[in-house]
N, C-alpha and C. Protein backbone atom coordinates (compact mmCIF):
# COMPACT_ATOMS: atom_id res chain seq x y z
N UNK A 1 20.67 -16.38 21.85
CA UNK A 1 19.85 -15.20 21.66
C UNK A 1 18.50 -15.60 21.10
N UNK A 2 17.23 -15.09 21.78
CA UNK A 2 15.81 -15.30 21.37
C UNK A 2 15.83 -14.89 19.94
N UNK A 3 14.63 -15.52 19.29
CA UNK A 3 14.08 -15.06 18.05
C UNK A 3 12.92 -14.18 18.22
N UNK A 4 12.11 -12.77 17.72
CA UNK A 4 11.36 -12.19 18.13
C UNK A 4 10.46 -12.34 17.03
N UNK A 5 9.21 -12.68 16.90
CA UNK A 5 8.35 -12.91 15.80
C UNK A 5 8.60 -12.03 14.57
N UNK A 6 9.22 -10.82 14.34
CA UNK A 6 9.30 -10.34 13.68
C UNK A 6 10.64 -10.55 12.85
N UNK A 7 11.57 -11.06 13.39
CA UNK A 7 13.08 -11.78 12.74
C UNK A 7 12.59 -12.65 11.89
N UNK A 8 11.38 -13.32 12.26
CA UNK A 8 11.46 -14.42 11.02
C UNK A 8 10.93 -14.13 9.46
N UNK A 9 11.35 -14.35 8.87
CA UNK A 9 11.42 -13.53 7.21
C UNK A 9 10.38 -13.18 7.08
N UNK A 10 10.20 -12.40 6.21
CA UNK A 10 9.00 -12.20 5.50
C UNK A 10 7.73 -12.92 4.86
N UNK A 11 6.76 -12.87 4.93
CA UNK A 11 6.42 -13.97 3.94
C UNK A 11 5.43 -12.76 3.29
N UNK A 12 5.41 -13.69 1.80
CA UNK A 12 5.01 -13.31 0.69
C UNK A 12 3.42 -13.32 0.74
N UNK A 13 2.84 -14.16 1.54
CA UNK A 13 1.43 -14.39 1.87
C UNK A 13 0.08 -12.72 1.95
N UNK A 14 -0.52 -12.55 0.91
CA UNK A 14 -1.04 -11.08 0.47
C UNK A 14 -1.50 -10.93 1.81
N UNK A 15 -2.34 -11.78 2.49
CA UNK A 15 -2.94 -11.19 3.80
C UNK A 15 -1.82 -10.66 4.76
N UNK A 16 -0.83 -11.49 5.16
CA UNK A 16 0.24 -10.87 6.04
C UNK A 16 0.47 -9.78 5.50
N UNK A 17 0.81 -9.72 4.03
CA UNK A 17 1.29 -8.25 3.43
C UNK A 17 0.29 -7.14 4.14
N UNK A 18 -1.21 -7.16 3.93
CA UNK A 18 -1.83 -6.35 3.92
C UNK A 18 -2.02 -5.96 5.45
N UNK A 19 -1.95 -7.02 6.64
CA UNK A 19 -2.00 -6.83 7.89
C UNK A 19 -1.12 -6.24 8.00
N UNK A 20 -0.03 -6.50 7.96
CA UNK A 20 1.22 -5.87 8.54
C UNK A 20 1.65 -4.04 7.87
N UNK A 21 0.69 -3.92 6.66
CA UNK A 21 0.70 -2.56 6.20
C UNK A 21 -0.28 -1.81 6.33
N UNK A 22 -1.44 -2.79 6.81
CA UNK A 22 -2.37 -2.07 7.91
C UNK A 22 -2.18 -1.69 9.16
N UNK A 23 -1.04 -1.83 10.00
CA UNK A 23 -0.82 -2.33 11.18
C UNK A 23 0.07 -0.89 10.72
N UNK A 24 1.27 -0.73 9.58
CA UNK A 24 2.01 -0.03 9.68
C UNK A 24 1.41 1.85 9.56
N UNK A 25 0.81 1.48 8.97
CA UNK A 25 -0.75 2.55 8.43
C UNK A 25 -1.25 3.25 10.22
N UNK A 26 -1.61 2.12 10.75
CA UNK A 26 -2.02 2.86 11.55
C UNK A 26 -1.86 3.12 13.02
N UNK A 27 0.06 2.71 12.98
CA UNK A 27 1.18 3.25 13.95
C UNK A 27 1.19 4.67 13.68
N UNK A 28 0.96 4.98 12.49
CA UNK A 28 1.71 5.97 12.13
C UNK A 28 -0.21 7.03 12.26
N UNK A 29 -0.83 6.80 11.87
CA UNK A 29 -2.03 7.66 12.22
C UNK A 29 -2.37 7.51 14.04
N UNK A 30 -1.77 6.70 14.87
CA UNK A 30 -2.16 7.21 16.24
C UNK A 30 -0.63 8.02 16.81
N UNK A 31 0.26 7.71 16.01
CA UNK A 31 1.68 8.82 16.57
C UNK A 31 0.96 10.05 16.33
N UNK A 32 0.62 10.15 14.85
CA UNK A 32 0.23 11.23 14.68
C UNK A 32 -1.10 11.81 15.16
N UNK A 33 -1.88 11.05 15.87
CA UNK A 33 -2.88 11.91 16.62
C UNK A 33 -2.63 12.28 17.94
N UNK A 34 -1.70 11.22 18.74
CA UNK A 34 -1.33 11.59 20.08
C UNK A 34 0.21 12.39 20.01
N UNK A 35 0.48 12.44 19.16
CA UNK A 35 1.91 13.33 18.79
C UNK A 35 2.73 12.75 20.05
N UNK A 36 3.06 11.26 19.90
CA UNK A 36 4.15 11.13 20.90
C UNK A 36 4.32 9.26 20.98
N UNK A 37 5.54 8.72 20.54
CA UNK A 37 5.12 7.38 20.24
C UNK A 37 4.77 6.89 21.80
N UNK A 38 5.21 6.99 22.53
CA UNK A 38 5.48 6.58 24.13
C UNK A 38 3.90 6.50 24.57
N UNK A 39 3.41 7.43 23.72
CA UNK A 39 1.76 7.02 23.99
C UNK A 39 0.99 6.65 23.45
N UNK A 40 1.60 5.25 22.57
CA UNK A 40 0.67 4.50 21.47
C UNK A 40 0.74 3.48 22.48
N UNK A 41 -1.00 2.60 21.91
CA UNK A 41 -0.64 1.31 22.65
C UNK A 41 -0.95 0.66 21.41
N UNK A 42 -0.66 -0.83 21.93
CA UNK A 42 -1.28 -1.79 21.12
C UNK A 42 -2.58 -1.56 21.14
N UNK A 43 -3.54 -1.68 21.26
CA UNK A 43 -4.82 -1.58 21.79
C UNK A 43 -4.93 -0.52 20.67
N UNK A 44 -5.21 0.59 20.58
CA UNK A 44 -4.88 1.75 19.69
C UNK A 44 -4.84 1.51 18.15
N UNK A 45 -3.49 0.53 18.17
CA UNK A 45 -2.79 0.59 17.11
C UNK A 45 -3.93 -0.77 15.81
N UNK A 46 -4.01 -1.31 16.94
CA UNK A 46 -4.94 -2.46 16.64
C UNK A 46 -6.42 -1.88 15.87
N UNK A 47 -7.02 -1.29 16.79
CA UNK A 47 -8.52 -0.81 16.17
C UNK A 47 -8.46 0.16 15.21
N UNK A 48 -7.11 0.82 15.04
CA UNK A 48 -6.73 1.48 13.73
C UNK A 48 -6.98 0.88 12.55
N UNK A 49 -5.96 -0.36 12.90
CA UNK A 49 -5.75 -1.02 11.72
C UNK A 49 -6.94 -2.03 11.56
N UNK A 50 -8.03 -2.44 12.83
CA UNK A 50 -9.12 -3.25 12.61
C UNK A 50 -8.70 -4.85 12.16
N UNK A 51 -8.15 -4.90 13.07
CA UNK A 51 -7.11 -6.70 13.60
C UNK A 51 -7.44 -7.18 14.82
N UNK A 52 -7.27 -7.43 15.16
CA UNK A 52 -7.19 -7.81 17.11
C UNK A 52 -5.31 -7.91 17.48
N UNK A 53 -5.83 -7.88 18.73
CA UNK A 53 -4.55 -7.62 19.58
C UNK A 53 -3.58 -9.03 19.31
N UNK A 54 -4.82 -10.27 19.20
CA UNK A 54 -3.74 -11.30 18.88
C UNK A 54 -3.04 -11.87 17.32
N UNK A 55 -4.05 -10.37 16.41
CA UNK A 55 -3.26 -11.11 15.61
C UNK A 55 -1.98 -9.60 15.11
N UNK A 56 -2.10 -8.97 15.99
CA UNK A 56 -1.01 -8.06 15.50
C UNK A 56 0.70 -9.12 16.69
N UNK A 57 0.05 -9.67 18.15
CA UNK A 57 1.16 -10.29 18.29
C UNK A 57 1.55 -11.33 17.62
N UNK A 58 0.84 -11.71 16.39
CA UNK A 58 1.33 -13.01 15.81
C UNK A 58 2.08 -12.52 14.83
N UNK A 59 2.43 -10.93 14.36
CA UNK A 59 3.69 -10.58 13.77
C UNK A 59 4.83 -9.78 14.34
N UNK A 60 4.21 -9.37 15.52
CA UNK A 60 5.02 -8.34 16.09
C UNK A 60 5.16 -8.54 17.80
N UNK A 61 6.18 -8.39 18.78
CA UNK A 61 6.53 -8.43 19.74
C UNK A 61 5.65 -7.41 20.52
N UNK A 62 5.72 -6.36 20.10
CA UNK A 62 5.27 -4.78 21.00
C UNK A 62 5.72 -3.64 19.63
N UNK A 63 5.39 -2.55 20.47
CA UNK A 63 5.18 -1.43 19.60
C UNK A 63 6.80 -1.03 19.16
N UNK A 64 7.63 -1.06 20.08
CA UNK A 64 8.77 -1.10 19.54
C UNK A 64 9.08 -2.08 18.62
N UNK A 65 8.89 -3.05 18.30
CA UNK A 65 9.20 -4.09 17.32
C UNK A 65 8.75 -3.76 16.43
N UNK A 66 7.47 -3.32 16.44
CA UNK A 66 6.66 -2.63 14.75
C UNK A 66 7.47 -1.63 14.59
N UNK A 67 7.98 -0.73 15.34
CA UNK A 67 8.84 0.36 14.68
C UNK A 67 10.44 0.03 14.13
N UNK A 68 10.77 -0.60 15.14
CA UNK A 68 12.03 -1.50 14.36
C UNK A 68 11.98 -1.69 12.96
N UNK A 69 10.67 -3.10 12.80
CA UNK A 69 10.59 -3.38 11.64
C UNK A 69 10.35 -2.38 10.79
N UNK A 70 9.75 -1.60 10.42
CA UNK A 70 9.83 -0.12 9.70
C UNK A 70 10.95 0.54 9.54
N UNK A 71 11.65 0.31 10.39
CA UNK A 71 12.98 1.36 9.71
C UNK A 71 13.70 0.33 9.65
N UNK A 72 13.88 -1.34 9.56
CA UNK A 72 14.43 -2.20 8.46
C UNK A 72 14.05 -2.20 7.67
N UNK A 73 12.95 -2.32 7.33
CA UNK A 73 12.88 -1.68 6.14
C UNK A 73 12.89 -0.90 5.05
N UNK A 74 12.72 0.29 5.71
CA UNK A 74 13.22 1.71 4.78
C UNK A 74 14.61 1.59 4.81
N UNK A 75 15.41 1.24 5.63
CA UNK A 75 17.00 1.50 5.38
C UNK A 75 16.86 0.30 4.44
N UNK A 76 16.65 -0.62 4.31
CA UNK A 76 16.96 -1.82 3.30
C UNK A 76 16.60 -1.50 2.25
N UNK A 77 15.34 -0.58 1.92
CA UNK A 77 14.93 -0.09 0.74
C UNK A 77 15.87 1.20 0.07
N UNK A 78 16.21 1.60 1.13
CA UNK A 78 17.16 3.08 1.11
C UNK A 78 18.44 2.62 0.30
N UNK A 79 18.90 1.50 0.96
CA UNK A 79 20.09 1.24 0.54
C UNK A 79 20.87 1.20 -0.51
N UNK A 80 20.22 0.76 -1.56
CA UNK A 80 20.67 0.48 -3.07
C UNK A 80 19.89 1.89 -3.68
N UNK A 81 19.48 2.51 -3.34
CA UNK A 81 18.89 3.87 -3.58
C UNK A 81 20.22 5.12 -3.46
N UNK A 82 21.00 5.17 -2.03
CA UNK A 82 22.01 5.81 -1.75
C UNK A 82 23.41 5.36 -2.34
N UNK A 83 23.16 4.42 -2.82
CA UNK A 83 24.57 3.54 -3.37
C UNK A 83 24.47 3.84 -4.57
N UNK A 84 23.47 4.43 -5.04
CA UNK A 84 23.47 4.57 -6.65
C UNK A 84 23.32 5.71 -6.61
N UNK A 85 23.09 6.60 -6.20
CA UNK A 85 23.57 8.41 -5.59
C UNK A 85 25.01 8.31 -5.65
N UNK A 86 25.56 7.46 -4.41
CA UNK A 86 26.38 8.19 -4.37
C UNK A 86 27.42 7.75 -5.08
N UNK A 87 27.16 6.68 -6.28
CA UNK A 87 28.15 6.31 -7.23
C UNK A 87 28.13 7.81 -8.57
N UNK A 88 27.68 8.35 -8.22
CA UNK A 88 27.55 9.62 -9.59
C UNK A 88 28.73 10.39 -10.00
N UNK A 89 28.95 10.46 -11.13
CA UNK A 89 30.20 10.97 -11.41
C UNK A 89 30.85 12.25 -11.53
N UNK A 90 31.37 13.16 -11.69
CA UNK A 90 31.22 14.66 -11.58
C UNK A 90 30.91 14.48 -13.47
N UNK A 91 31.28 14.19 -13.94
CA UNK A 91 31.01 14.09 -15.65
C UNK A 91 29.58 14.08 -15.99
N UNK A 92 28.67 12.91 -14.79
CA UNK A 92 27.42 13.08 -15.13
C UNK A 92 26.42 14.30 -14.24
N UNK A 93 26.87 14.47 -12.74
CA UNK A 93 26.46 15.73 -12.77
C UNK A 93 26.68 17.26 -13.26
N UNK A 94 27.26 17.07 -13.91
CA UNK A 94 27.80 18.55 -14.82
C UNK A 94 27.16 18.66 -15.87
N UNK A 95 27.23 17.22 -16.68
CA UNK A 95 25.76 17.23 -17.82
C UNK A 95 24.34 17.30 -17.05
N UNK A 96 24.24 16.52 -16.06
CA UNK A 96 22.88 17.33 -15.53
C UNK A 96 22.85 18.74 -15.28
N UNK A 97 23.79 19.54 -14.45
CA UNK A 97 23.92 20.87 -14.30
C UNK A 97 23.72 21.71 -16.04
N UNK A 98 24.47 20.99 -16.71
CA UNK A 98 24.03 21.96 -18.05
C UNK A 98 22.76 22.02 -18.73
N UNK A 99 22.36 20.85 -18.90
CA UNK A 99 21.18 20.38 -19.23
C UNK A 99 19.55 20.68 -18.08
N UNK A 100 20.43 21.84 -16.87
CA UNK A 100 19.14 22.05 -15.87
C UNK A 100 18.43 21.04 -15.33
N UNK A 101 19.15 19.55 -15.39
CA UNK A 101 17.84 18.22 -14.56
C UNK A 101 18.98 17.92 -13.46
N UNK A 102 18.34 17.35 -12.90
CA UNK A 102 18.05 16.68 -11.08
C UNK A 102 19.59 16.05 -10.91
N UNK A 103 20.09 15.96 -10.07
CA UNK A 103 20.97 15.22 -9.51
C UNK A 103 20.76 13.62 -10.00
N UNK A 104 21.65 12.90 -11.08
CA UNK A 104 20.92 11.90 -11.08
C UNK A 104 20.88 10.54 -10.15
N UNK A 105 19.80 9.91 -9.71
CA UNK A 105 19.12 9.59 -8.60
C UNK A 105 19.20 10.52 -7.83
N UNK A 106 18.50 11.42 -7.57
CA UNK A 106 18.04 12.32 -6.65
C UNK A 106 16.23 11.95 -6.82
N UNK A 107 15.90 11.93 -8.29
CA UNK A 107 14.51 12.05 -8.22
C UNK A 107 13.59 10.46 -7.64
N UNK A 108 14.91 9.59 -7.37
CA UNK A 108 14.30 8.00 -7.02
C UNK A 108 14.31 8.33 -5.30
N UNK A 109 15.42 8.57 -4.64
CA UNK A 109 15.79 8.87 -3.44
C UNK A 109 14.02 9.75 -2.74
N UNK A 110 13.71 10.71 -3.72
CA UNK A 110 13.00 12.25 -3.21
C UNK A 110 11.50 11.11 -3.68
N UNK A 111 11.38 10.12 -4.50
CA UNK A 111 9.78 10.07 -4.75
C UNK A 111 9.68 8.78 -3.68
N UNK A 112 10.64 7.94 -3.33
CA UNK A 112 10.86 7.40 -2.32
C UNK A 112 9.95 7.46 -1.19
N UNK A 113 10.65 9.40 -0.53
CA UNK A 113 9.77 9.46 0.84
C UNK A 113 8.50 10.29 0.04
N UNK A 114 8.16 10.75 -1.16
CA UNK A 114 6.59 11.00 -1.22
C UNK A 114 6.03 10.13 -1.16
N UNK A 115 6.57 9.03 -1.87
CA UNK A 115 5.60 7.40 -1.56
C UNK A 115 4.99 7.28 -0.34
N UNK A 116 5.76 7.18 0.44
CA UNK A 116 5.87 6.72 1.69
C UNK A 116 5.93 7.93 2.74
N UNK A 117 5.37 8.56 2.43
CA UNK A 117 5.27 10.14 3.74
C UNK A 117 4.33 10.16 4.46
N UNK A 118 2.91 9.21 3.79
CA UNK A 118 1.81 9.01 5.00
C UNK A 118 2.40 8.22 6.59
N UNK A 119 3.33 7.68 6.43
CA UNK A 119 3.73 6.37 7.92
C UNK A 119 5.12 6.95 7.75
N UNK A 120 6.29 7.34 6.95
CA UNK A 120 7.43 7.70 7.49
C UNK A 120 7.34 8.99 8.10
N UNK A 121 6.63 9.71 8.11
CA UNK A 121 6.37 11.01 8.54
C UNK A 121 6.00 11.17 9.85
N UNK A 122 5.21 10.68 10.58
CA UNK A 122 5.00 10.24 11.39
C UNK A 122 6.25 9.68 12.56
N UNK A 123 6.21 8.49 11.81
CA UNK A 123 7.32 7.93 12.81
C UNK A 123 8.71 8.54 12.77
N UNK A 124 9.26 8.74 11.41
CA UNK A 124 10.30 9.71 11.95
C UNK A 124 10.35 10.85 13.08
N UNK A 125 9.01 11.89 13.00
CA UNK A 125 9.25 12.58 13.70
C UNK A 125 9.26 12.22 15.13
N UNK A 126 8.44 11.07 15.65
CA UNK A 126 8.67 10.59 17.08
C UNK A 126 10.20 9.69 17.31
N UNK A 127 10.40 9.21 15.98
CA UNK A 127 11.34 7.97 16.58
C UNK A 127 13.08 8.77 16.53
N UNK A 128 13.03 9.98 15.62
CA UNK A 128 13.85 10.45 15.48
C UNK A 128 14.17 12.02 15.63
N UNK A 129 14.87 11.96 17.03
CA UNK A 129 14.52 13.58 17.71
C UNK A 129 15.19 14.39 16.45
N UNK A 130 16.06 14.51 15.42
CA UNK A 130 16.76 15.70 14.67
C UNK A 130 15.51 15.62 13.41
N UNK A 131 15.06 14.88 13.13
CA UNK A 131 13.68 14.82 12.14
C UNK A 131 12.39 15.03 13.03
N UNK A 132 11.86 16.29 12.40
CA UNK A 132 10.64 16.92 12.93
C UNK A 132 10.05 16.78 12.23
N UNK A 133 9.91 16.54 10.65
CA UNK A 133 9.36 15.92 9.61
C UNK A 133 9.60 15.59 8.67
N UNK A 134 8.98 15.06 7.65
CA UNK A 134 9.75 15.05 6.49
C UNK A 134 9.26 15.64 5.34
N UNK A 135 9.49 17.13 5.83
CA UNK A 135 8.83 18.08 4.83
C UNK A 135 10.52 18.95 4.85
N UNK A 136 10.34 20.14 3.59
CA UNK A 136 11.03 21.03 3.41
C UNK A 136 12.49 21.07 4.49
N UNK A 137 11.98 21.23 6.02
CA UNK A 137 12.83 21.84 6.93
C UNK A 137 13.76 20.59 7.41
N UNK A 138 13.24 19.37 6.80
CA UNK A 138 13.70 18.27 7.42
C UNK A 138 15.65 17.89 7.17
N UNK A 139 16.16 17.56 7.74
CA UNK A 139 17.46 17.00 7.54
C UNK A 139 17.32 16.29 5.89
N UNK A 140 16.66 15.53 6.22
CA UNK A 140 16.70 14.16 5.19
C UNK A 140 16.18 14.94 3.84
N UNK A 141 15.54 16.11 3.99
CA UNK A 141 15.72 17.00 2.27
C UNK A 141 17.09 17.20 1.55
N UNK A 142 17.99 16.85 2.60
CA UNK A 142 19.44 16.84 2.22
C UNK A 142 19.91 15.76 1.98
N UNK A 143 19.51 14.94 2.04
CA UNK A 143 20.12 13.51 1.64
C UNK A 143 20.36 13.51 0.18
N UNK A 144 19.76 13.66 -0.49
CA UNK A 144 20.42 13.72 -2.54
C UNK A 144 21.71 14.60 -2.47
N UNK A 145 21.35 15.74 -1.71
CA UNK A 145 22.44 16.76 -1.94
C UNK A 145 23.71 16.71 -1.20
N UNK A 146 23.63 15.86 0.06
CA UNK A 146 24.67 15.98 0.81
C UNK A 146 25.62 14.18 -0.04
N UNK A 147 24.68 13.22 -0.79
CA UNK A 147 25.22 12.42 -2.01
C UNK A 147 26.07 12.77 -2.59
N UNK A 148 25.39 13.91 -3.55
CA UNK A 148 26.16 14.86 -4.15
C UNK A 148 27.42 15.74 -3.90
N UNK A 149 27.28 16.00 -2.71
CA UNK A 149 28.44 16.74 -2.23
C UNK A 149 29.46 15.51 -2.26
N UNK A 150 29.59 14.45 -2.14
CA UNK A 150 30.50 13.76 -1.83
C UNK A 150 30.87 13.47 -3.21
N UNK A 151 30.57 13.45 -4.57
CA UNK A 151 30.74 13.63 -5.48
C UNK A 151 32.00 14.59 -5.85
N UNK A 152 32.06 15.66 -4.81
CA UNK A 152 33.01 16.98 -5.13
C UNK A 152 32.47 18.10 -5.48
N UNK A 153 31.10 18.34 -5.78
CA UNK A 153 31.00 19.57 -6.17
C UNK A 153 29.82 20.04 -5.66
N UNK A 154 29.91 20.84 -4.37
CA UNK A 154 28.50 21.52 -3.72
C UNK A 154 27.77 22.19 -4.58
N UNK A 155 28.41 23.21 -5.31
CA UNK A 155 27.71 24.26 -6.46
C UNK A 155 27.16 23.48 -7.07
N UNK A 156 27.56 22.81 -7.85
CA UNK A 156 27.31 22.12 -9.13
C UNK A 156 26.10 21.50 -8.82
N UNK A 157 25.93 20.55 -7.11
CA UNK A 157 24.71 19.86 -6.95
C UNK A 157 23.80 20.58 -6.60
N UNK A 158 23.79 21.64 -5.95
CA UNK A 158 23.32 23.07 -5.61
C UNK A 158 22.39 23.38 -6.74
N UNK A 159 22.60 23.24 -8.02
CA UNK A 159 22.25 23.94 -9.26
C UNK A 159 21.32 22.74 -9.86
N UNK A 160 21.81 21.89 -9.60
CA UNK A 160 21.48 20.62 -10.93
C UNK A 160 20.05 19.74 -9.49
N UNK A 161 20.40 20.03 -8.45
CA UNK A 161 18.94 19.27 -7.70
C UNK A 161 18.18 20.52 -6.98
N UNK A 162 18.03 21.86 -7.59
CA UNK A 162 17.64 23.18 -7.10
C UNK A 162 16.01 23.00 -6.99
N UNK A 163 15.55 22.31 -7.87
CA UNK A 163 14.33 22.14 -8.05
C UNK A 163 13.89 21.15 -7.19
N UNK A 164 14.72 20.67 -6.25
CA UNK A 164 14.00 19.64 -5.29
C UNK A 164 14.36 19.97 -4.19
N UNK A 165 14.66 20.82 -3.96
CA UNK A 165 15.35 21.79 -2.64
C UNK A 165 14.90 23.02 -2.53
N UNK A 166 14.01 22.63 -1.39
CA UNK A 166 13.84 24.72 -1.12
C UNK A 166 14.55 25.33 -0.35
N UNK A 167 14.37 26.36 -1.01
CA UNK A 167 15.14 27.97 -0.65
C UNK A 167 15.42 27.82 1.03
């Protein structure tokens, strides 16, 4: 099986950092101007980010590969984020419920995608037909709470992450 420039690790090198989050920057500002990934090009994506074409292939395969890499990364970042959700105990959400605060980790999970809502926003909504955004109406506003539910107690998370959930 081939290696695709983007399999090979990371490197720590600030310029790659900054290319490749320039590059990610401004996948996500031509999805969102042509509202449709299928009609990004490289070419596009490139004078966004103000690189050339050869040096965005010297990290990335094609436009699918930049999006790949993006959601390895958010799930890798996600990961130990949802694992510590969904280790919560009903003992400690009940003291949150009494005490009126957040599901705890709910508020790491939720500042997560504000961090990151300029480029996940975007690409979710193209790359992922049940996410139309990642605002209010979105699935993934349920992610702390549907944690929680697995905890055992809908009400209880209902009450205690109310303030990060709209009506």
């Amino acid at each position: 099986m081939s290696q695709t420039v983007s399999d090979v690790p990371q490197a720590t090198d600030r310029r790659t950092r900054r290319t490749r989050l320039a590059l990610r920057d401004a996948l996500a500002e031509e999805i969102a101007a042509t509202g449709d990934l299928s009609r990004v090009t490289v070419t596009a994506v490139t004078s966004r980010a103000g690189v050339t074409r050869r040096t965005f292939y010297s990290h990335y395969k094609d436009i699918p590969d930049l999006v790949n890499c993006i959601e390895k990364e958010t799930v890798t970042e996600l990961r130990p984020l949802v694992a510590q959700l969904s280790q919560v105990h009903l003992d400690e959400l009940a003291d949150a419920i009494n005490h009126q605060e957040p599901c705890p980790g709910s508020q790491e999970i939720l500042s997560y995608f504000k961090e990151r809502g300029s480029y996940l926003r975007p690409t979710a909504s193209t790359c992922a037909p049940w996410a139309p955004s990642l605002t209010t109406t979105s699935p993934l506003r349920y992610l702390p709470r549907s944690a929680c539910f697995s905890a055992g107690s809908r009400a209880a998370c209902a009450r205690a992450c109310a303030p990060w959930h709209a009506s």
